[in-house]
N, C-alpha and C. Protein backbone atom coordinates (compact mmCIF):
# COMPACT_ATOMS: atom_id res chain seq x y z
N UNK A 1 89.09 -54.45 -39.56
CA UNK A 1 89.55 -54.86 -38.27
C UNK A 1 90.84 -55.65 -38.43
N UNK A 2 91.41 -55.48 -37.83
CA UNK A 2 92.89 -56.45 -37.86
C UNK A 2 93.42 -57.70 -36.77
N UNK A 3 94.25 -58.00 -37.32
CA UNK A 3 94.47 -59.30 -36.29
C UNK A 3 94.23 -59.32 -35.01
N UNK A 4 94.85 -58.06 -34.43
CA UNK A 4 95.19 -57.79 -33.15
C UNK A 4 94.07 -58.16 -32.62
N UNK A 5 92.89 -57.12 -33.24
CA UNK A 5 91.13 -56.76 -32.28
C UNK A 5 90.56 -58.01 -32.31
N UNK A 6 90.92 -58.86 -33.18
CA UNK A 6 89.99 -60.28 -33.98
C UNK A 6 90.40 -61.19 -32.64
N UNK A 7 92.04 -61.40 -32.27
CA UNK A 7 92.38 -62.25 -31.50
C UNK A 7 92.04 -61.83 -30.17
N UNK A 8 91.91 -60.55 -29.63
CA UNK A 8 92.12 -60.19 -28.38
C UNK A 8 90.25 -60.52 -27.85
N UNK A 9 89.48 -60.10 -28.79
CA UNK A 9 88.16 -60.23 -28.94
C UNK A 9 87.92 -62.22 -28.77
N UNK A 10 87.95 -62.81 -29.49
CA UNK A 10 88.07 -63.97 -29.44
C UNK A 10 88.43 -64.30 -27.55
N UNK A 11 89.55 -64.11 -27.52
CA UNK A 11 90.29 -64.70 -25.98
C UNK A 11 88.95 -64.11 -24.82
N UNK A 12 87.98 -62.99 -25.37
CA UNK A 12 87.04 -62.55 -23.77
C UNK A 12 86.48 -64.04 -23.72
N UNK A 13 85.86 -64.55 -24.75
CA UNK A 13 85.31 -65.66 -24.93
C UNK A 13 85.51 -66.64 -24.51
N UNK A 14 84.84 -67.37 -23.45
CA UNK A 14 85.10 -68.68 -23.00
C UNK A 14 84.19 -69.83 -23.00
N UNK A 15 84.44 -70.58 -23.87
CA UNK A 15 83.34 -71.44 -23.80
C UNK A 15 83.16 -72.68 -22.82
N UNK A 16 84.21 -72.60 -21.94
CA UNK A 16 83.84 -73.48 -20.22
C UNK A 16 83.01 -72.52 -20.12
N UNK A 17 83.37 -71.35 -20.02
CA UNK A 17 82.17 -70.82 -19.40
C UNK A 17 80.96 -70.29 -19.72
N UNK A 18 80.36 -70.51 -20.66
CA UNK A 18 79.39 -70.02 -21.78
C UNK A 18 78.82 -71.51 -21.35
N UNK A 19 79.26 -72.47 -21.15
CA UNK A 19 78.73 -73.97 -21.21
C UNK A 19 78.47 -74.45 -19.83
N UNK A 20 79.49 -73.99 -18.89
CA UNK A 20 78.92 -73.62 -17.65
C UNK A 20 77.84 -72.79 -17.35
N UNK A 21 77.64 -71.61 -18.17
CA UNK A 21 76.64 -70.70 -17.85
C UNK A 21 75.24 -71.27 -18.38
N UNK A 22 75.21 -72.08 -19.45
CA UNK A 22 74.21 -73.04 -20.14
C UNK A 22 73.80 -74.33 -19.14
N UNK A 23 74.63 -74.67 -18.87
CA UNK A 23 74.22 -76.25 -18.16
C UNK A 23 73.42 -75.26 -16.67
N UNK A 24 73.91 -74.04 -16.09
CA UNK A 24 73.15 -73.77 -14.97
C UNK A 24 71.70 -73.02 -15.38
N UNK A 25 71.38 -72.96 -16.17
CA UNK A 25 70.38 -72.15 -16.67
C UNK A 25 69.49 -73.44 -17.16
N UNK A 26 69.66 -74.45 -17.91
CA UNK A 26 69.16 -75.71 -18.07
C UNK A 26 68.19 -76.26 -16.37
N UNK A 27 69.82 -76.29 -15.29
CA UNK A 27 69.19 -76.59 -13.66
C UNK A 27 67.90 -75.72 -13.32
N UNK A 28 68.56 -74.37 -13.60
CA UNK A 28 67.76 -73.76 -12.72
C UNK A 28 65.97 -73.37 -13.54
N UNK A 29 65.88 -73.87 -14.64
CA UNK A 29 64.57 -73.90 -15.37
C UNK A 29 64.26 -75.23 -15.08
N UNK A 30 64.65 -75.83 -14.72
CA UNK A 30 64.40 -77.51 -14.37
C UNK A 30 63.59 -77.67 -13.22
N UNK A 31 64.38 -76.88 -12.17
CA UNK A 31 64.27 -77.01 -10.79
C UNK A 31 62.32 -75.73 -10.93
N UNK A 32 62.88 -74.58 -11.63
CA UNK A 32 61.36 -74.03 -11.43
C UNK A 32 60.30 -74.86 -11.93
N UNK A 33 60.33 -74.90 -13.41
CA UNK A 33 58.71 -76.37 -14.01
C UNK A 33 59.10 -77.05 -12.53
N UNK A 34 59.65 -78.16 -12.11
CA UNK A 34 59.42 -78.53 -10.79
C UNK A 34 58.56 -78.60 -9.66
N UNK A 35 59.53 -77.52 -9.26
CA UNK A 35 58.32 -76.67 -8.33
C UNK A 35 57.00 -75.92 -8.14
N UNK A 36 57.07 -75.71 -9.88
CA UNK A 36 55.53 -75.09 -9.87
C UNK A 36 54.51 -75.75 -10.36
N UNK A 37 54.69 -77.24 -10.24
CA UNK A 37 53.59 -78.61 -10.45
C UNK A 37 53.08 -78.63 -9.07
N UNK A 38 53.50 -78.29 -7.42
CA UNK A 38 52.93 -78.31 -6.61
C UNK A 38 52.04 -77.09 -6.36
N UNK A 39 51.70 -75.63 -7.40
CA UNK A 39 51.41 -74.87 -6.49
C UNK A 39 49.83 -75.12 -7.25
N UNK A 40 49.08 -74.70 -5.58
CA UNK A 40 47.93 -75.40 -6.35
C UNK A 40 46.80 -74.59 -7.07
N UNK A 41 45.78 -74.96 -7.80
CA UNK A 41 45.03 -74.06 -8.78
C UNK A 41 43.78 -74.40 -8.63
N UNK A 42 43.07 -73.03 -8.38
CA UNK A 42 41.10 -73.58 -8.51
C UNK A 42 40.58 -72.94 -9.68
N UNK A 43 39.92 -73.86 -9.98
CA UNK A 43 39.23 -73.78 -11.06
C UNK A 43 37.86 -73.49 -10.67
N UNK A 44 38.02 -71.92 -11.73
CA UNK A 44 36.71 -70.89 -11.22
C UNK A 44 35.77 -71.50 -13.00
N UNK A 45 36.43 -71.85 -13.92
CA UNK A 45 35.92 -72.26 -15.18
C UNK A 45 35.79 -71.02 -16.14
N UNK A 46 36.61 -70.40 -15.85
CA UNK A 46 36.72 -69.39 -16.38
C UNK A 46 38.52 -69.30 -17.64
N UNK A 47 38.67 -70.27 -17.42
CA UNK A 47 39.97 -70.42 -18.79
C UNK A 47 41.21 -69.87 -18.07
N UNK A 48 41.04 -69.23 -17.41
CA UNK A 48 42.08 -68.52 -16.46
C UNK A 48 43.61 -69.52 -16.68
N UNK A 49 44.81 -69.62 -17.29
CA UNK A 49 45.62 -69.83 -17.19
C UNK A 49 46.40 -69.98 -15.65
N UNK A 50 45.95 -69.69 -14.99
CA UNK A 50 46.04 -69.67 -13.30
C UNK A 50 47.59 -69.38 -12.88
N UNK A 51 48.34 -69.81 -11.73
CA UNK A 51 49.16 -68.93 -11.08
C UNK A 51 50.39 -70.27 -11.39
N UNK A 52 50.32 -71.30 -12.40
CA UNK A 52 51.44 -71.54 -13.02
C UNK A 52 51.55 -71.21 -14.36
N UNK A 53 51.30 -70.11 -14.74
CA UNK A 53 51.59 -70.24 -15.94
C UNK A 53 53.13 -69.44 -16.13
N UNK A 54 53.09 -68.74 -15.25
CA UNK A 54 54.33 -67.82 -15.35
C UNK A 54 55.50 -68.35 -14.59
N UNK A 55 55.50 -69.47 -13.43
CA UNK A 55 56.78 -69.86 -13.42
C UNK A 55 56.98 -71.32 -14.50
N UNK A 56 55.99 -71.58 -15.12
CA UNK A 56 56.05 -72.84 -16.21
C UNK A 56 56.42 -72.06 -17.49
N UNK A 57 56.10 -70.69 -17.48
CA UNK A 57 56.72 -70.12 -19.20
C UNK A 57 58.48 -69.71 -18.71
N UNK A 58 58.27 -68.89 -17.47
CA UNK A 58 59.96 -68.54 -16.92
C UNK A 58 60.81 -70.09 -16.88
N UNK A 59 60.72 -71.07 -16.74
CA UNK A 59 60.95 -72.21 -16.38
C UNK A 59 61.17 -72.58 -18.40
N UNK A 60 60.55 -72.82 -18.89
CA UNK A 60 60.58 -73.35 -20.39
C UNK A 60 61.85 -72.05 -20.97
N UNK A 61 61.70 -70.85 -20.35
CA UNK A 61 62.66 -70.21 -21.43
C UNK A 61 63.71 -70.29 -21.04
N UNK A 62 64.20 -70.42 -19.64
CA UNK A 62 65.56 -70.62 -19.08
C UNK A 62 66.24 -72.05 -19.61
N UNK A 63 64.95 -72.83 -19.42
CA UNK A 63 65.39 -74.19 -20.00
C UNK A 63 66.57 -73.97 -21.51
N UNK A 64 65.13 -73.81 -22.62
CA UNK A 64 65.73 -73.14 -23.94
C UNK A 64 66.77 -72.73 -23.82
N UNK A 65 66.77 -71.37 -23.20
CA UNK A 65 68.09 -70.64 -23.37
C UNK A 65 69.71 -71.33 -23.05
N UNK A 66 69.51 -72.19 -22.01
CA UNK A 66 70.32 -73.04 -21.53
C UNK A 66 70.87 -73.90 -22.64
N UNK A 67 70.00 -74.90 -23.24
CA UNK A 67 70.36 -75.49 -24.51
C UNK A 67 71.41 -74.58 -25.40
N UNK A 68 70.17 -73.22 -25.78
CA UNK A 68 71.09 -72.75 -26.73
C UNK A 68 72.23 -72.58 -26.33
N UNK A 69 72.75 -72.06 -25.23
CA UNK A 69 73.74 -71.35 -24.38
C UNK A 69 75.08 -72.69 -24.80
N UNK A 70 74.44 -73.89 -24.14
CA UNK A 70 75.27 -75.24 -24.89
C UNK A 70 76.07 -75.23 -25.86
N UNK A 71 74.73 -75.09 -27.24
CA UNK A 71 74.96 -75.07 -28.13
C UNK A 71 75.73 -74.75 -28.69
N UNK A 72 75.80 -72.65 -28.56
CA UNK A 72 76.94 -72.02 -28.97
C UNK A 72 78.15 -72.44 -28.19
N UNK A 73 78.26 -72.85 -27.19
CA UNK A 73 79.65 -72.88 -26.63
C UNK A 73 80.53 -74.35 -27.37
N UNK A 74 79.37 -75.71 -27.76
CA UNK A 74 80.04 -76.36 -28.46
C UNK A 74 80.22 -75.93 -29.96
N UNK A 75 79.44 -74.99 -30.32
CA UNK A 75 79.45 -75.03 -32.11
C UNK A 75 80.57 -73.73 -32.35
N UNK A 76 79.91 -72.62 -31.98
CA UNK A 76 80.78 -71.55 -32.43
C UNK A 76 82.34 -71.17 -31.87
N UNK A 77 81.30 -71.24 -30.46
CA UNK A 77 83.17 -71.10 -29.60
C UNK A 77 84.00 -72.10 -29.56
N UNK A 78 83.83 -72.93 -29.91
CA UNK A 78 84.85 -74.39 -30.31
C UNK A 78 85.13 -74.58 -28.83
N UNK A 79 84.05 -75.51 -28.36
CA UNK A 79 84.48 -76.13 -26.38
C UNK A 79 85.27 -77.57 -27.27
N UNK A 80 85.20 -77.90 -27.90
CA UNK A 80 85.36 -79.65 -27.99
C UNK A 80 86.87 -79.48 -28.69
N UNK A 81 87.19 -78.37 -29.38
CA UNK A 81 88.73 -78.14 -30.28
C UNK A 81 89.57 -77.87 -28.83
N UNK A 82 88.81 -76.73 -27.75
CA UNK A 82 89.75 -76.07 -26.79
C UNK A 82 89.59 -76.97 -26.37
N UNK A 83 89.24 -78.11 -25.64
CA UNK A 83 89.29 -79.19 -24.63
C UNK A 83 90.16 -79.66 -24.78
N UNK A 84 90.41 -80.23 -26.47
CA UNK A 84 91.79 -81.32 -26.61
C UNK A 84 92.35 -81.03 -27.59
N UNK A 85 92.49 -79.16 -27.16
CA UNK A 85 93.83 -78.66 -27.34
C UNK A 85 94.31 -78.18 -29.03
N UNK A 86 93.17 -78.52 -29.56
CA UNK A 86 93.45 -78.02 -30.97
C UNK A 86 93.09 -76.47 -31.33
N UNK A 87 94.18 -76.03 -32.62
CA UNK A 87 93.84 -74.49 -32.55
C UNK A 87 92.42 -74.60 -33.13
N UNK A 88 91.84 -72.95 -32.98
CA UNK A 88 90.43 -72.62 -33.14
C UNK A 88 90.32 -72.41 -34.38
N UNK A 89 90.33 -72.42 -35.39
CA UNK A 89 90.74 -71.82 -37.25
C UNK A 89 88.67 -71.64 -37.08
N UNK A 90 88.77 -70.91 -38.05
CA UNK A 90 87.11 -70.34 -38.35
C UNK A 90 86.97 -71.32 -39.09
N UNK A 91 87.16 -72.11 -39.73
CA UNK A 91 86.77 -73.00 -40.51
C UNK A 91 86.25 -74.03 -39.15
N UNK A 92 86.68 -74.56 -38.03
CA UNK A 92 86.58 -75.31 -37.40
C UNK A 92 85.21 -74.85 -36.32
N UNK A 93 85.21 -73.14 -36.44
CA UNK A 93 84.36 -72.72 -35.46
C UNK A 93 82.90 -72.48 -36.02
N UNK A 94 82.90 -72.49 -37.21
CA UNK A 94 81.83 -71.72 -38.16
C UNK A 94 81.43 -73.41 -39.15
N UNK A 95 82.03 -74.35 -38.57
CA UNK A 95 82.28 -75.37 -39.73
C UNK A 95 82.03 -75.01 -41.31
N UNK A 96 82.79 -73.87 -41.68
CA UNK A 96 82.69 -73.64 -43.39
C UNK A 96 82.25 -72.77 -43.41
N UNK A 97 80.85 -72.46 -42.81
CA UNK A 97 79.89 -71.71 -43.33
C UNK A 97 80.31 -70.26 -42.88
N UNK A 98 80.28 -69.05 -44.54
CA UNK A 98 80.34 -68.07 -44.16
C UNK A 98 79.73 -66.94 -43.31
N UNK A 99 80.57 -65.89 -42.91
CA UNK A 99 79.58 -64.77 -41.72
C UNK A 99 78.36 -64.27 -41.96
N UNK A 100 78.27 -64.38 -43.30
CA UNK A 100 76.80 -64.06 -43.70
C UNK A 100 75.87 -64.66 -43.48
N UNK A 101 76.24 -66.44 -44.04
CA UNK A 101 75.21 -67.12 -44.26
C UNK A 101 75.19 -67.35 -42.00
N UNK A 102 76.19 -67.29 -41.48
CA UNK A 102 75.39 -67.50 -40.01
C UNK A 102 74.82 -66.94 -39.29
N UNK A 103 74.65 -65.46 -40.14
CA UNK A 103 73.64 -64.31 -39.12
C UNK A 103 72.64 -64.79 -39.96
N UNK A 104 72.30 -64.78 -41.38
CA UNK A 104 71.36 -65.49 -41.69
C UNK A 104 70.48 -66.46 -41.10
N UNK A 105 71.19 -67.63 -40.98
CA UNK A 105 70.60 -68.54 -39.92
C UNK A 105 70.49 -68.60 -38.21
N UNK A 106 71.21 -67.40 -37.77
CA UNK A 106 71.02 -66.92 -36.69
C UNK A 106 69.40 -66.67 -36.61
């Protein structure tokens, strides 16, 4: 691959908005656990996981995902270098660690 595809590829990438898209996904799993502490549940005694379990698991993964969503936008996509303006060097985006070892730990 050459410079050209590496840089042009890079620029789709935005990490306002990857971090924007994280912080709303954080709200909106927030706001469901929330709401689904009022819905109410009878207990037949039968173990039944009842009718929160599925906006309390949808709610926990949006949460998650949100974090991660954070995450990458401060670690990989460099939000904190683009904020104040410093270039992106892979050393700064990957802090060191090679492409291998981060699908690895992917």
């Amino acid at each position: 691959m050459n410079n050209i595809n590496v840089e042009d590829q890079q620029r789709r990438f935005n990490p306002i908005g990857t971090a924007a898209f994280g912080l709303f996904l954080i709200l909106l799993g927030a706001a469901i656990v929330y709401f689904a502490k009022d819905i109410r549940v009878f207990n037949f005694g039968n173990h039944d996981p009842g009718p929160k379990a599925v906006p309390w698991g949808t709610g926990l993964i949006l949460f998650v995902g949100g974090i991660l969503q954070v995450a990458v936008a401060f670690g990989r996509e460099g939000l904190i270098c683009r904020l104040h303006g410093y270039s992106n060097s892979k050393d700064q985006a990957n802090f060191g660690l090679t492409p291998a070892t981060i699908r690895i730990l992917w």
